[in-house]
N, C-alpha and C. Protein backbone atom coordinates (compact mmCIF):
# COMPACT_ATOMS: atom_id res chain seq x y z
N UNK A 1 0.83 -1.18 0.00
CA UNK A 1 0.00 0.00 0.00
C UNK A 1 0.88 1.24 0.00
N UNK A 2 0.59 2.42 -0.91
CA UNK A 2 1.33 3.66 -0.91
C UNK A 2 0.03 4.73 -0.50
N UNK A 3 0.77 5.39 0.42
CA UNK A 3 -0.05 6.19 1.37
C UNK A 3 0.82 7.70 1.19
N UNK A 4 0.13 8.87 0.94
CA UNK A 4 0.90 9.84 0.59
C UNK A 4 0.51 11.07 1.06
N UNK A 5 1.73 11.84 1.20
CA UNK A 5 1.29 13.57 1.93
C UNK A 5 2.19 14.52 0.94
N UNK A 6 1.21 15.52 0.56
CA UNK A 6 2.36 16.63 0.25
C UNK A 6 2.82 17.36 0.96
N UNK A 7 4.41 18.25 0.33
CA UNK A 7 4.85 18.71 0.99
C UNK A 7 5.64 20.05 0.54
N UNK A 8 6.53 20.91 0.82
CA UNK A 8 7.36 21.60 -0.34
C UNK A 8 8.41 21.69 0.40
N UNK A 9 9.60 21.40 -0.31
CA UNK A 9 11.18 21.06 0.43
C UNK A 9 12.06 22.09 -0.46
N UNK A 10 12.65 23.15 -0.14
CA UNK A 10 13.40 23.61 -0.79
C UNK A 10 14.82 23.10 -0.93
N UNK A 11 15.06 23.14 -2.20
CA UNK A 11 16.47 22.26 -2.35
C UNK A 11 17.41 23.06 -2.28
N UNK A 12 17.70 24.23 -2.42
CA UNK A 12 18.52 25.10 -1.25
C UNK A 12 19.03 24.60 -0.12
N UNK A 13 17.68 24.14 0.41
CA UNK A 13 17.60 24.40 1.97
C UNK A 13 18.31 22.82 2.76
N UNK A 14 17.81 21.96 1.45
CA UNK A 14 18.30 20.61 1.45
C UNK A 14 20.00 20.47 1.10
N UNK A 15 20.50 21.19 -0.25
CA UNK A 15 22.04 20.98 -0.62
C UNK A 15 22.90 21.43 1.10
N UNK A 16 24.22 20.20 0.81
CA UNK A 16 24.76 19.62 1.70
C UNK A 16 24.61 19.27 2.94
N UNK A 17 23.09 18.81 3.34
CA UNK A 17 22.75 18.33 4.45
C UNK A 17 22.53 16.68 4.21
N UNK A 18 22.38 15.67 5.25
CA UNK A 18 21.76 14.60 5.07
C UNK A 18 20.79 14.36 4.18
N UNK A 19 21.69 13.73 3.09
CA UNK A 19 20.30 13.69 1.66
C UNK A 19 20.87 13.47 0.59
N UNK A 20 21.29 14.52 0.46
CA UNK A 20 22.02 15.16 -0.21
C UNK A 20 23.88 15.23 -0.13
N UNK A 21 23.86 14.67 -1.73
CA UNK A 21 25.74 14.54 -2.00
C UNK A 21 26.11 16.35 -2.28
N UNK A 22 27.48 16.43 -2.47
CA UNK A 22 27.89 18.36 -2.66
C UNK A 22 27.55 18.55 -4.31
N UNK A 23 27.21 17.74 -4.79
CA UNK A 23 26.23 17.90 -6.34
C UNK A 23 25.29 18.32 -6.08
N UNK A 24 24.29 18.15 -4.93
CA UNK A 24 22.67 18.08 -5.59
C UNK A 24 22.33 17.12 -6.04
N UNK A 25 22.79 15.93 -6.00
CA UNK A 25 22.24 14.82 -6.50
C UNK A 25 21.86 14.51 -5.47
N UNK A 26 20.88 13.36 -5.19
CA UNK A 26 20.17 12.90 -3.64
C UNK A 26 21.22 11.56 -3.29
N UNK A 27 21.33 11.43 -1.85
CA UNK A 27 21.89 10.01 -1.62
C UNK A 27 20.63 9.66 -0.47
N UNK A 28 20.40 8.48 -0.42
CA UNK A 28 19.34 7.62 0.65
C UNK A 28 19.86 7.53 1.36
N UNK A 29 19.11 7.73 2.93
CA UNK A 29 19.81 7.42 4.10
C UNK A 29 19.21 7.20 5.05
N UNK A 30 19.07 5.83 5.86
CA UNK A 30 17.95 5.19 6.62
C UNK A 30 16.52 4.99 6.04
N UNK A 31 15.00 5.63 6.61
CA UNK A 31 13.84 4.93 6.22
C UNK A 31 13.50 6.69 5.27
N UNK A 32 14.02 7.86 4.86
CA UNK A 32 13.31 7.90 4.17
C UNK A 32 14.23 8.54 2.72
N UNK A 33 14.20 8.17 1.49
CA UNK A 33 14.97 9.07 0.35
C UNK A 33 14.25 9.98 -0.83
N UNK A 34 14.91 10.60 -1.66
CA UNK A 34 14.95 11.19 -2.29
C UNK A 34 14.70 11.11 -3.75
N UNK A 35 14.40 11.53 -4.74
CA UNK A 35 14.26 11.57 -6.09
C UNK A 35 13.84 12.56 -6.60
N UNK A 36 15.44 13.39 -7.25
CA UNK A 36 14.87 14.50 -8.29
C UNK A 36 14.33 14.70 -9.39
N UNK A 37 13.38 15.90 -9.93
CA UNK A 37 12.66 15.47 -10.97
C UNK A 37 13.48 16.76 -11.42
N UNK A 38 14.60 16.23 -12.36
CA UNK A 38 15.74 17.46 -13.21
C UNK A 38 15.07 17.71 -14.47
N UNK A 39 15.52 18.51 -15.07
CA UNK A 39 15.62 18.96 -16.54
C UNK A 39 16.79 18.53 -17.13
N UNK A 40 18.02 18.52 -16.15
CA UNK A 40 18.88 17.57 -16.89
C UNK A 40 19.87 16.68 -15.79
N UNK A 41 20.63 15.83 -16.55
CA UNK A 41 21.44 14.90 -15.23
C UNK A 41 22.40 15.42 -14.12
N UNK A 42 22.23 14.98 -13.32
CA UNK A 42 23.19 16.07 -12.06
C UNK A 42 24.46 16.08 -12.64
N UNK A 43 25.19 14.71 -13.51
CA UNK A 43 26.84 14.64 -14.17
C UNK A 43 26.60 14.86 -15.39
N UNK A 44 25.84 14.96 -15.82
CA UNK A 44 25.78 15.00 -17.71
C UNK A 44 24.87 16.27 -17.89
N UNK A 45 25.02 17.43 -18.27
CA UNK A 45 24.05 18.39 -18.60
C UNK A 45 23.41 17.56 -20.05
N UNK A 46 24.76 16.71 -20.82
CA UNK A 46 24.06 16.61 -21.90
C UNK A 46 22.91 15.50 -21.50
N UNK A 47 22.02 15.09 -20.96
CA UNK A 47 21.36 14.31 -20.73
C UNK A 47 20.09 14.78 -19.87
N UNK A 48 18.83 15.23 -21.16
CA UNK A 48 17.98 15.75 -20.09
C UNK A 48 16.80 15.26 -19.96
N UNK A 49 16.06 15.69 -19.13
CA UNK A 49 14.51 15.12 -18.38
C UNK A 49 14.76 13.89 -17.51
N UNK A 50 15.37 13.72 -16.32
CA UNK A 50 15.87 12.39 -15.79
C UNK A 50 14.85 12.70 -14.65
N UNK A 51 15.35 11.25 -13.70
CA UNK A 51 14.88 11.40 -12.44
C UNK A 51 16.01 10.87 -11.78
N UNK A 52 16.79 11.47 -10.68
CA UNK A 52 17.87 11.46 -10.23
C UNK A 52 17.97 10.85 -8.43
N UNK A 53 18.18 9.84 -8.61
CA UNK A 53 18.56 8.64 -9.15
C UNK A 53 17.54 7.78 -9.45
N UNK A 54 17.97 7.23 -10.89
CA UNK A 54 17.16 6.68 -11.96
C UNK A 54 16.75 5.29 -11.47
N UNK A 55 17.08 4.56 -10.49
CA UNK A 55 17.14 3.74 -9.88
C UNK A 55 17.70 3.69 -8.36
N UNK A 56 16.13 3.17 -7.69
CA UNK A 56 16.66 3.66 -6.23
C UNK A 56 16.10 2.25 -5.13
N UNK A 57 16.97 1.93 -4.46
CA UNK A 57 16.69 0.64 -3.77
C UNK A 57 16.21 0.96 -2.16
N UNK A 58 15.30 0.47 -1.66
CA UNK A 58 14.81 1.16 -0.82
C UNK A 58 14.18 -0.06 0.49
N UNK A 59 13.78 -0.32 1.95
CA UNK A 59 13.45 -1.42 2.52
C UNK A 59 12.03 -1.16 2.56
N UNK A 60 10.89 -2.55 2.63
CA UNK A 60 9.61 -1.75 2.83
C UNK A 60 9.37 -0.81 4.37
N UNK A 61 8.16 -0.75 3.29
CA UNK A 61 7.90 0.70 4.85
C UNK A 61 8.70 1.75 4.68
N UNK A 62 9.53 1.96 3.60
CA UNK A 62 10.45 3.55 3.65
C UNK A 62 9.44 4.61 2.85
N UNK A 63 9.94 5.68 3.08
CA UNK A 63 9.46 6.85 2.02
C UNK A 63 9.95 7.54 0.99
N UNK A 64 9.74 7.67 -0.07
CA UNK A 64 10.52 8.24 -1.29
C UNK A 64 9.69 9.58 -1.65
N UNK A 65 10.48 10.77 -1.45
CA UNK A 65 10.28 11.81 -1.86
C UNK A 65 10.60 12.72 -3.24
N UNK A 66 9.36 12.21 -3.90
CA UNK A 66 9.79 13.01 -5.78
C UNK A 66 9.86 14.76 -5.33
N UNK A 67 11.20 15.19 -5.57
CA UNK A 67 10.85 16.73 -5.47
C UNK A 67 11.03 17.14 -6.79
N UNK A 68 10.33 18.06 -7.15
CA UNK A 68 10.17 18.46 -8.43
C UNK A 68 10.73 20.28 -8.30
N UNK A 69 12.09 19.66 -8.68
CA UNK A 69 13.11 20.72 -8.40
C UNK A 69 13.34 21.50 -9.73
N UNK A 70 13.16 20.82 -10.92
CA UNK A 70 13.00 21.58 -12.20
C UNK A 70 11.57 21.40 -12.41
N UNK A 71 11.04 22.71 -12.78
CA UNK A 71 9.01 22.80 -13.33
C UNK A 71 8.95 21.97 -14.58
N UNK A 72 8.36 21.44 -14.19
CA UNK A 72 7.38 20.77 -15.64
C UNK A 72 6.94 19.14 -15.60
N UNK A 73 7.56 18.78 -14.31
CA UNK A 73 7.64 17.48 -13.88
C UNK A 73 6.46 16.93 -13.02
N UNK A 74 6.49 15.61 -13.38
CA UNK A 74 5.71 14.82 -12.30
C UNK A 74 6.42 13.50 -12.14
N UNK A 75 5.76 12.56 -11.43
CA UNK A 75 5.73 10.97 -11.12
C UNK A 75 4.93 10.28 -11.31
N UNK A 76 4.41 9.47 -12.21
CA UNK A 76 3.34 8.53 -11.85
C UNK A 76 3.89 7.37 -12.02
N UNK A 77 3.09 5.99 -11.35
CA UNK A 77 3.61 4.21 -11.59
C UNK A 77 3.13 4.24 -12.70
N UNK A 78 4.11 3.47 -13.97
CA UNK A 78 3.35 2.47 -15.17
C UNK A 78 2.42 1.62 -14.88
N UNK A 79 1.61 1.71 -15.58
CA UNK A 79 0.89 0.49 -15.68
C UNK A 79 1.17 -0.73 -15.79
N UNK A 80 1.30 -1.78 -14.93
CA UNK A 80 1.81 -3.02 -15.43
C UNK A 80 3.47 -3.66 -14.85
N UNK A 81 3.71 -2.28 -13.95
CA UNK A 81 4.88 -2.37 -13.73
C UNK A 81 5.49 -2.02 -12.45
N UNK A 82 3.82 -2.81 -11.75
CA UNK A 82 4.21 -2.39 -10.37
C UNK A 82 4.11 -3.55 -10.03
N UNK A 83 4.43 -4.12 -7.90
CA UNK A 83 4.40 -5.58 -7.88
C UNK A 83 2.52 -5.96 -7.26
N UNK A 84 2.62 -6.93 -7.36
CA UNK A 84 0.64 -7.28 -7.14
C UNK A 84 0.36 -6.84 -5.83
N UNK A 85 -0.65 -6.31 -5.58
CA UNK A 85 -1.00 -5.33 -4.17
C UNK A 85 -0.31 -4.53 -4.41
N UNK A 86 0.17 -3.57 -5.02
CA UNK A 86 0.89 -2.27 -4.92
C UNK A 86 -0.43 -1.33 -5.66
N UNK A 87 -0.26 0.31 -4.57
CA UNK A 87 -1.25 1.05 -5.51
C UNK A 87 -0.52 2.01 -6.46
N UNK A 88 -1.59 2.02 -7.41
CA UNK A 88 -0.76 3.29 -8.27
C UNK A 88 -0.56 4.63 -7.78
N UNK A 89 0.07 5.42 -8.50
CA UNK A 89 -0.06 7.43 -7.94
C UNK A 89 0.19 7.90 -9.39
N UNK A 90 -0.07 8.96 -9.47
CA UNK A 90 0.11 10.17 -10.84
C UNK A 90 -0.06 11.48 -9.74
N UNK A 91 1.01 11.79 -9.48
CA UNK A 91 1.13 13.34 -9.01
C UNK A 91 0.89 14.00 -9.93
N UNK A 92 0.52 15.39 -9.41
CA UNK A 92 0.20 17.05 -9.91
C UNK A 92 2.06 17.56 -10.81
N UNK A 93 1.83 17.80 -11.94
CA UNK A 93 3.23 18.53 -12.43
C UNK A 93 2.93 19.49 -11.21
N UNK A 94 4.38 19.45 -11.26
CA UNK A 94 5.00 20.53 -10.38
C UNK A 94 4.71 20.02 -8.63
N UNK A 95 4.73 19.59 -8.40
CA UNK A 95 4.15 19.15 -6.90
C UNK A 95 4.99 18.03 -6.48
N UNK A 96 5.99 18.38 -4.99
CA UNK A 96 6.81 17.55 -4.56
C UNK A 96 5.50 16.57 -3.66
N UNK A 97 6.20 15.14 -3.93
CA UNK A 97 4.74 13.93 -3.25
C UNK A 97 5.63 13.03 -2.57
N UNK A 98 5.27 12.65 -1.17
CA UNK A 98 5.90 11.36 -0.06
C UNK A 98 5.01 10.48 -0.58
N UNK A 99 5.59 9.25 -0.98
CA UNK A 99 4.85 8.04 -1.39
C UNK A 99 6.11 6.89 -0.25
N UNK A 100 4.92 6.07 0.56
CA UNK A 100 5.73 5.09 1.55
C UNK A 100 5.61 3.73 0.49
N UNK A 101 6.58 3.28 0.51
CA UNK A 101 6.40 1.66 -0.45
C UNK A 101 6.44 0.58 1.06
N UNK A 102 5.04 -0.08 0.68
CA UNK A 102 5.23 -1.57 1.62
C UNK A 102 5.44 -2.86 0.94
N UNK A 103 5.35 -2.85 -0.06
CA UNK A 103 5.24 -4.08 -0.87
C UNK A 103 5.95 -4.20 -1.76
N UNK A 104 7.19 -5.13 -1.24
CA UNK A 104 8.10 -5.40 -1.75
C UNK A 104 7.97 -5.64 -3.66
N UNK A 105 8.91 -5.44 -4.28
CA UNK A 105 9.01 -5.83 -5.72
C UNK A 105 10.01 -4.24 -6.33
N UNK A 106 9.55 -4.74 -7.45
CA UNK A 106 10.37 -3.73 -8.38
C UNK A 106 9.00 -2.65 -9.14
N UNK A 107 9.32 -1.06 -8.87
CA UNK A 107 8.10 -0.27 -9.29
C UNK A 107 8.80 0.38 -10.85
N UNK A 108 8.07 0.31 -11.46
CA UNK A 108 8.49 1.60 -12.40
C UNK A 108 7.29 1.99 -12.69
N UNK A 109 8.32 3.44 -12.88
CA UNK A 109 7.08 5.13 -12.71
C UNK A 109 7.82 6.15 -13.58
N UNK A 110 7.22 6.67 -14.42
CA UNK A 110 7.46 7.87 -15.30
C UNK A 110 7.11 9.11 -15.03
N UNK A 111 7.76 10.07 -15.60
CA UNK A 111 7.21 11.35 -16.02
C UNK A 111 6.03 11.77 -16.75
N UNK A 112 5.11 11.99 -16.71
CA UNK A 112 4.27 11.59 -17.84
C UNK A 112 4.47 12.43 -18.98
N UNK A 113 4.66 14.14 -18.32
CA UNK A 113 4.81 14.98 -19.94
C UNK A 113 5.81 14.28 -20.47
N UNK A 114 6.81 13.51 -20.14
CA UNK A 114 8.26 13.40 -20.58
C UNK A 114 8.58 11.59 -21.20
N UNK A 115 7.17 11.10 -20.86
CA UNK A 115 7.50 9.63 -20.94
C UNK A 115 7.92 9.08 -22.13
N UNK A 116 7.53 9.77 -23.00
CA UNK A 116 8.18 9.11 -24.44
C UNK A 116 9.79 9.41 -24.61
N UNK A 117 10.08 10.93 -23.95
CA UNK A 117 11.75 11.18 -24.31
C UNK A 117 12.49 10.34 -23.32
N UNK A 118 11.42 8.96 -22.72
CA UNK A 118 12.45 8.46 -21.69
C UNK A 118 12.86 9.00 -20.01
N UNK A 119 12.18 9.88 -19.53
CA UNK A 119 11.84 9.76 -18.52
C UNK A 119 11.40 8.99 -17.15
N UNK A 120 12.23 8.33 -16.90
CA UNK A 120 11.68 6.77 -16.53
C UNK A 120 12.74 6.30 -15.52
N UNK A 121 12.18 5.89 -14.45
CA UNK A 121 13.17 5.45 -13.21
C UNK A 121 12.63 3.94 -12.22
N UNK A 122 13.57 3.56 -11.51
CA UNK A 122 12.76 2.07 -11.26
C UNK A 122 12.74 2.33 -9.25
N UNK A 123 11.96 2.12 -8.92
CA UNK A 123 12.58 1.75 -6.93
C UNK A 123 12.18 0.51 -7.01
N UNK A 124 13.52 -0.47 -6.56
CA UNK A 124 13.00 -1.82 -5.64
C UNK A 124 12.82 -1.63 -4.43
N UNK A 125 12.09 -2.85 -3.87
CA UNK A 125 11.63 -2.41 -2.34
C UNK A 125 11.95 -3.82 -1.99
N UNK A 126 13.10 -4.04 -1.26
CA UNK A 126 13.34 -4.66 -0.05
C UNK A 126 14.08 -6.05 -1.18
N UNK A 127 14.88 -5.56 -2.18
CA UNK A 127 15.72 -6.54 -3.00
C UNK A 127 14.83 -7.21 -3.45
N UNK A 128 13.45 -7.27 -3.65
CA UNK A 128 12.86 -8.26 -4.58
C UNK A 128 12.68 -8.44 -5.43
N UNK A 129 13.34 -9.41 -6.44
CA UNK A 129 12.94 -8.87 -8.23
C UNK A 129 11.98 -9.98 -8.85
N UNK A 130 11.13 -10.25 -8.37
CA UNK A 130 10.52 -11.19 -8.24
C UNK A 130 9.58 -11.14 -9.35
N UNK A 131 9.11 -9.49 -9.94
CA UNK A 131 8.11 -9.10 -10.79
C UNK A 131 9.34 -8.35 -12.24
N UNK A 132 10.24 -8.74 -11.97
CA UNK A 132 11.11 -8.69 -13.27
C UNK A 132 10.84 -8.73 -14.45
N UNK A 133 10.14 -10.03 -14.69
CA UNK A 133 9.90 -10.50 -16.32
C UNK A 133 9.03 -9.96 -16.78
N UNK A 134 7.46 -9.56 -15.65
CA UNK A 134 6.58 -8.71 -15.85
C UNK A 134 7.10 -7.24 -16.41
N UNK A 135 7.57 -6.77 -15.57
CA UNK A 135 8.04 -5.66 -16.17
C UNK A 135 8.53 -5.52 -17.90
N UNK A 136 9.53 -6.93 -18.31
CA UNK A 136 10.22 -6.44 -19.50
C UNK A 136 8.78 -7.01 -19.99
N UNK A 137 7.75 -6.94 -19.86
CA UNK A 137 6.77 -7.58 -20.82
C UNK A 137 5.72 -6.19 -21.01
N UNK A 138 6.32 -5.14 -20.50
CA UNK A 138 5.68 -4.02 -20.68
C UNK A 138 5.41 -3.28 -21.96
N UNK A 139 4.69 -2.98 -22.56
CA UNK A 139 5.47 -2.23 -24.03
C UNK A 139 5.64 -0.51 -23.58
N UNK A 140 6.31 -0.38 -24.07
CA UNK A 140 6.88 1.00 -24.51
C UNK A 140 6.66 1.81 -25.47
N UNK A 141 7.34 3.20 -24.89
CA UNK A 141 7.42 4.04 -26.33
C UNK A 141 8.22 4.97 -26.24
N UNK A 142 8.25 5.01 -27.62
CA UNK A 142 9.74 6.25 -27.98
C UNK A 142 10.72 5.77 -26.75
N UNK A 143 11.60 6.93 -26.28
CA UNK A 143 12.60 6.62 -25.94
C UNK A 143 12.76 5.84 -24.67
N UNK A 144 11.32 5.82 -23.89
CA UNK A 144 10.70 4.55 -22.81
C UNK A 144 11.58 3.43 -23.08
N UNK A 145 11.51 3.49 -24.09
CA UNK A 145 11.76 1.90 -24.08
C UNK A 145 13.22 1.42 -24.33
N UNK A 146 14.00 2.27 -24.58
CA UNK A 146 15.10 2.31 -24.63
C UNK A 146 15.74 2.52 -23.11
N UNK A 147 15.52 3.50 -22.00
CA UNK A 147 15.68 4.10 -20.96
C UNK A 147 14.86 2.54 -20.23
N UNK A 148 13.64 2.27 -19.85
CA UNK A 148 13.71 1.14 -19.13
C UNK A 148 14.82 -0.33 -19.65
N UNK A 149 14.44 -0.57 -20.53
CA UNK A 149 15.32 -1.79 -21.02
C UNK A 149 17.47 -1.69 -20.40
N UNK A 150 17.35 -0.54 -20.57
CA UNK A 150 19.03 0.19 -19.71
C UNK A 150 19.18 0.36 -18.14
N UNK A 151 17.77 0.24 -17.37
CA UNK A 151 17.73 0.18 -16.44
C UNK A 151 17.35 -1.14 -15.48
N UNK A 152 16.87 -2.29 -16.15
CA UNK A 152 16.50 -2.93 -16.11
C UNK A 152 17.51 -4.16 -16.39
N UNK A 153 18.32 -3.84 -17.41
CA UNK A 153 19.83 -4.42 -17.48
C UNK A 153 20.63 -3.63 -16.45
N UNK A 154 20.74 -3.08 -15.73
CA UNK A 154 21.63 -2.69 -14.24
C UNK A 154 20.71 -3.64 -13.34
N UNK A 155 19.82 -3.37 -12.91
CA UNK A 155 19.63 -4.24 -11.93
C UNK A 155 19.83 -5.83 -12.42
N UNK A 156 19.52 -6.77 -13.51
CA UNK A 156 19.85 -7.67 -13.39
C UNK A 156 21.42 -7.79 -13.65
N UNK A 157 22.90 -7.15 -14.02
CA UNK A 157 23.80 -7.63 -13.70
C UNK A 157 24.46 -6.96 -12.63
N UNK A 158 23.76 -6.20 -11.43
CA UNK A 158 24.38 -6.07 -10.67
C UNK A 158 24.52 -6.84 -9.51
């Protein structure tokens, strides 16, 4: 079950505190983390519309916070590509959202204005890859499908 509150976090207010690496990129730490919604990659300018980090491993019962630190962004779960008993979300563009994951598996969730240029990031919850194959049985589009299939090959050879 994902149970959710909004909130507004200034990332100012966040850079170099617990959270946060001296990039601005987010690091996880204990039960609750982070996920930026960029316009471009915290190491690659050339690389834009991400969600930072594109892949984020997490225990159940933690909280993952999408802040939507560049405008134009949201989060929602794919369809099809969450684990069984998990609920969906589609946040408000522009609107930072606490979503708690209890149910273990592997989620993927997009951007929606952005989902075709590949916008696309995965959280496991509690190492389970149990809903794996489901996932690559997803179809895609445009650059979706390129961006999951690359993410999806990290978690299985890591």
């Amino acid at each position: 079950m994902l149970t959710r509150r909004n909130f507004t976090v200034s990332l100012a207010a966040c850079a170099g505190t617990a959270g946060f690496a001296k990039t601005g990129c987010p690091e996880s730490e204990g039960k609750e983390h982070s996920v930026l919604m960029l316009n471009a990659d915290c190491n690659d300018a050339n690389v834009i519309n991400v969600f930072e980090p594109p892949i984020l491993h997490v225990a159940p019962g933690d909280e993952v916070t999408f802040l939507s630190t560049d405008a134009g962004h949201n989060t929602a779960s794919k369809r099809g590509m969450l684990p069984e008993g998990a609920d969906a979300w589609n946040s408000t563009v522009d609107e930072d959202v606490t979503l708690r994951f209890d149910v273990p598996g592997v989620y993927g969730y997009v951007c929606v204005p952005h989902y075709e240029m590949g916008m696309v990031g995965l959280i496991v919850v509690g190492e389970d890859y149990s809903n794996l194959d489901q996932l690559k049985r997803v179809r895609q589009v445009g650059d979706a499908r390129r961006a999951f299939r690359a993410l999806i090959e990290q978690l299985e050879t890591a």
